[in-house]
Protein backbone atom coordinates (compact mmCIF):
# COMPACT_ATOMS: atom_id res chain seq x y z
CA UNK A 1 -22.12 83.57 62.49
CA UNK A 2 -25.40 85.65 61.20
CA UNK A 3 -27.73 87.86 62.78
CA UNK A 4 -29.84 85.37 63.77
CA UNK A 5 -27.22 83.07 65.44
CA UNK A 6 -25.90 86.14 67.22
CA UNK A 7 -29.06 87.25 68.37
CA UNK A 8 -30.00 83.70 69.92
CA UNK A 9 -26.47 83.08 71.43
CA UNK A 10 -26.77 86.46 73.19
CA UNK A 11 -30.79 85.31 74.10
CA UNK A 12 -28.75 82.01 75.76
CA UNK A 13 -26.31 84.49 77.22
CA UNK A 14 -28.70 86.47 78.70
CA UNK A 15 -31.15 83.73 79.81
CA UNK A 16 -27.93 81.53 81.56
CA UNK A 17 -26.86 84.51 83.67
CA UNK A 18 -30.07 85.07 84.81
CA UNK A 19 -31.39 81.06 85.63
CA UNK A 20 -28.16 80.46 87.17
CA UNK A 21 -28.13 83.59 89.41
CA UNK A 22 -31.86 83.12 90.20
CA UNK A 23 -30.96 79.73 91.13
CA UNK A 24 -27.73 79.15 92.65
CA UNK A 25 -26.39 77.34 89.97
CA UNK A 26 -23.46 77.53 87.63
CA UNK A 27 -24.08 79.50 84.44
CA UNK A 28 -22.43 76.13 82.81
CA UNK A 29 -25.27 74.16 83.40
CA UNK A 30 -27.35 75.52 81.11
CA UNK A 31 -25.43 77.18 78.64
CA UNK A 32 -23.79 74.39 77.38
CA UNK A 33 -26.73 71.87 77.15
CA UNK A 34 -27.85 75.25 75.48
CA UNK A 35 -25.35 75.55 73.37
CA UNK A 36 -24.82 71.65 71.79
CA UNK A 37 -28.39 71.42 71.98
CA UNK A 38 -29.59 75.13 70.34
CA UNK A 39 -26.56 76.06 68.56
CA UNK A 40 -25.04 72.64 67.48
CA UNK A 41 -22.20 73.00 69.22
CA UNK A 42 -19.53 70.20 70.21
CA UNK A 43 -19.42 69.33 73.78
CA UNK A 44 -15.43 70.34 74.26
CA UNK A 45 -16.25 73.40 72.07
CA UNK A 46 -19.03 74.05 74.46
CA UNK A 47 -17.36 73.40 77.58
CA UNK A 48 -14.54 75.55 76.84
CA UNK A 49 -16.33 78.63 76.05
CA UNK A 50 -18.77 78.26 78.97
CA UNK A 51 -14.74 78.01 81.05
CA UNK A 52 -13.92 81.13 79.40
CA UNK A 53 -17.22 83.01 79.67
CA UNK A 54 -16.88 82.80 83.47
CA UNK A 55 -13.77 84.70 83.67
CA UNK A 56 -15.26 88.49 83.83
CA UNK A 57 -18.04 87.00 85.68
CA UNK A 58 -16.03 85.58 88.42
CA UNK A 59 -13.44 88.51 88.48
CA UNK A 60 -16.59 91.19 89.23
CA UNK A 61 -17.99 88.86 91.76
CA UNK A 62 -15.03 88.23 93.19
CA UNK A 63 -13.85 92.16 93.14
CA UNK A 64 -17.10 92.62 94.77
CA UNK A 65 -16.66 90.51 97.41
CA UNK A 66 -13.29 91.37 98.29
CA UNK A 67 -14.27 95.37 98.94
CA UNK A 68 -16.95 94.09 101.32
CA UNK A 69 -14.77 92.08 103.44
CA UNK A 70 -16.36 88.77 102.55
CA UNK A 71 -13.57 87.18 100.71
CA UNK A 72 -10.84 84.86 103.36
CA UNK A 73 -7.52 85.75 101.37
CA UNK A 74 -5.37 82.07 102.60
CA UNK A 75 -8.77 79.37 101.23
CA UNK A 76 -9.26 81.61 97.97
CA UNK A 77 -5.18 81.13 97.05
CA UNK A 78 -5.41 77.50 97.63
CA UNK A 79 -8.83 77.06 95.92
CA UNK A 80 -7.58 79.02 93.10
CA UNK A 81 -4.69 77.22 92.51
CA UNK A 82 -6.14 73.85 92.64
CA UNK A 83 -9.10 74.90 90.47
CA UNK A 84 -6.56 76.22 88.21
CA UNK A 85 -4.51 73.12 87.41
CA UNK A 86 -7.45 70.62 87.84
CA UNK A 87 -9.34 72.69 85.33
CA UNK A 88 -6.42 72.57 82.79
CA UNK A 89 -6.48 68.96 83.53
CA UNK A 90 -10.10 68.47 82.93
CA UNK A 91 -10.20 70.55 79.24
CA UNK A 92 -7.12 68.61 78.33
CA UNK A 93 -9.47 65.53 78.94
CA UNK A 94 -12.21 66.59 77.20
CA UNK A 95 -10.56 67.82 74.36
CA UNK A 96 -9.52 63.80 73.87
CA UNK A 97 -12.37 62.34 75.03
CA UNK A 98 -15.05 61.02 72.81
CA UNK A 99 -17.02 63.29 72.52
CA UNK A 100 -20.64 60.94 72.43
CA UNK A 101 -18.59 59.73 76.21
CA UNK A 102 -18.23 63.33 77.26
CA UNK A 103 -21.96 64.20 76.52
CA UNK A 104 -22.59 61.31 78.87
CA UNK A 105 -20.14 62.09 81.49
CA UNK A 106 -21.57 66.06 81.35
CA UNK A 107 -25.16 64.42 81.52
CA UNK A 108 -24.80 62.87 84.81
CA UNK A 109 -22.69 65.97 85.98
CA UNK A 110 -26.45 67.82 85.43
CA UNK A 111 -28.24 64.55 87.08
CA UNK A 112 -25.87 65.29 90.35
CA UNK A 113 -26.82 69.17 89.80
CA UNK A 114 -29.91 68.65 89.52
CA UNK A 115 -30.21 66.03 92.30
CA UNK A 116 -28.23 68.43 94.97
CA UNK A 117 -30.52 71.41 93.38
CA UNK A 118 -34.03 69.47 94.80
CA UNK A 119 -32.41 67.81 97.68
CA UNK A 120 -31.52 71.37 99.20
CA UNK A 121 -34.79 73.20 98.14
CA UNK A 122 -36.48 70.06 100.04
CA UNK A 123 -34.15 69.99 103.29
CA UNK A 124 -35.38 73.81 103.66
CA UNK A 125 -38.29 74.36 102.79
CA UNK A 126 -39.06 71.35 105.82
């Protein structure tokens, strides 16, 4: 990677974090559409590092939470868990998926997103 690819990977970083805070949105949804699209990117490749750049994020948050009370111990176990083993199932998938078919599949993941996004911002705002 060169300076310049550095420099616009940490722009992406920077401008994910900030888009998906402001918003209410995974940080997923537009780094990796950032990251095939900008960078060039496969779709798995992208995928998985937008799994593993959510790690520290979700560990602060979560560390956060947890000192303020706001964190119900039993639900978070479970959830973990579960999000654990269905998220090993789902890279193990998209690791042997086509990849033009996972593009797809991810594109109508951003439709729903997207959908739920305006549907929400709609219902409250009336």
């Amino acid at each position: 990677m060169n300076v310049g690819e550095g420099a616009l990977t940490l722009v992406i970083g920077l401008v994910s974090g900030m888009l998906s805070g402001a918003l209410g949105i995974g940080g997923g949804v537009i780094m990796v559409p950032a990251m095939v699209l900008v960078l060039g990117v496969q779709q798995s490749v992208a995928q998985g590092t937008s799994l593993l750049v959510i790690l520290p994020t979700a560990l602060s948050g979560a560390q956060s939470h947890y000192r303020r009370g706001n964190i119900d111990i039993q639900p978070t176990i479970w959830m973990g868990l579960l999000g654990a083993v269905t998220a090993a199932a789902g890279a193990y998938l998209a690791v042997h998926i086509d990849q033009q078919r996972l593009r797809q599949v991810f594109a109508v993941y951003l439709l729903l997103v997207g959908g739920k996004t305006i549907y929400n911002g709609i219902r409250k705002s009336g």
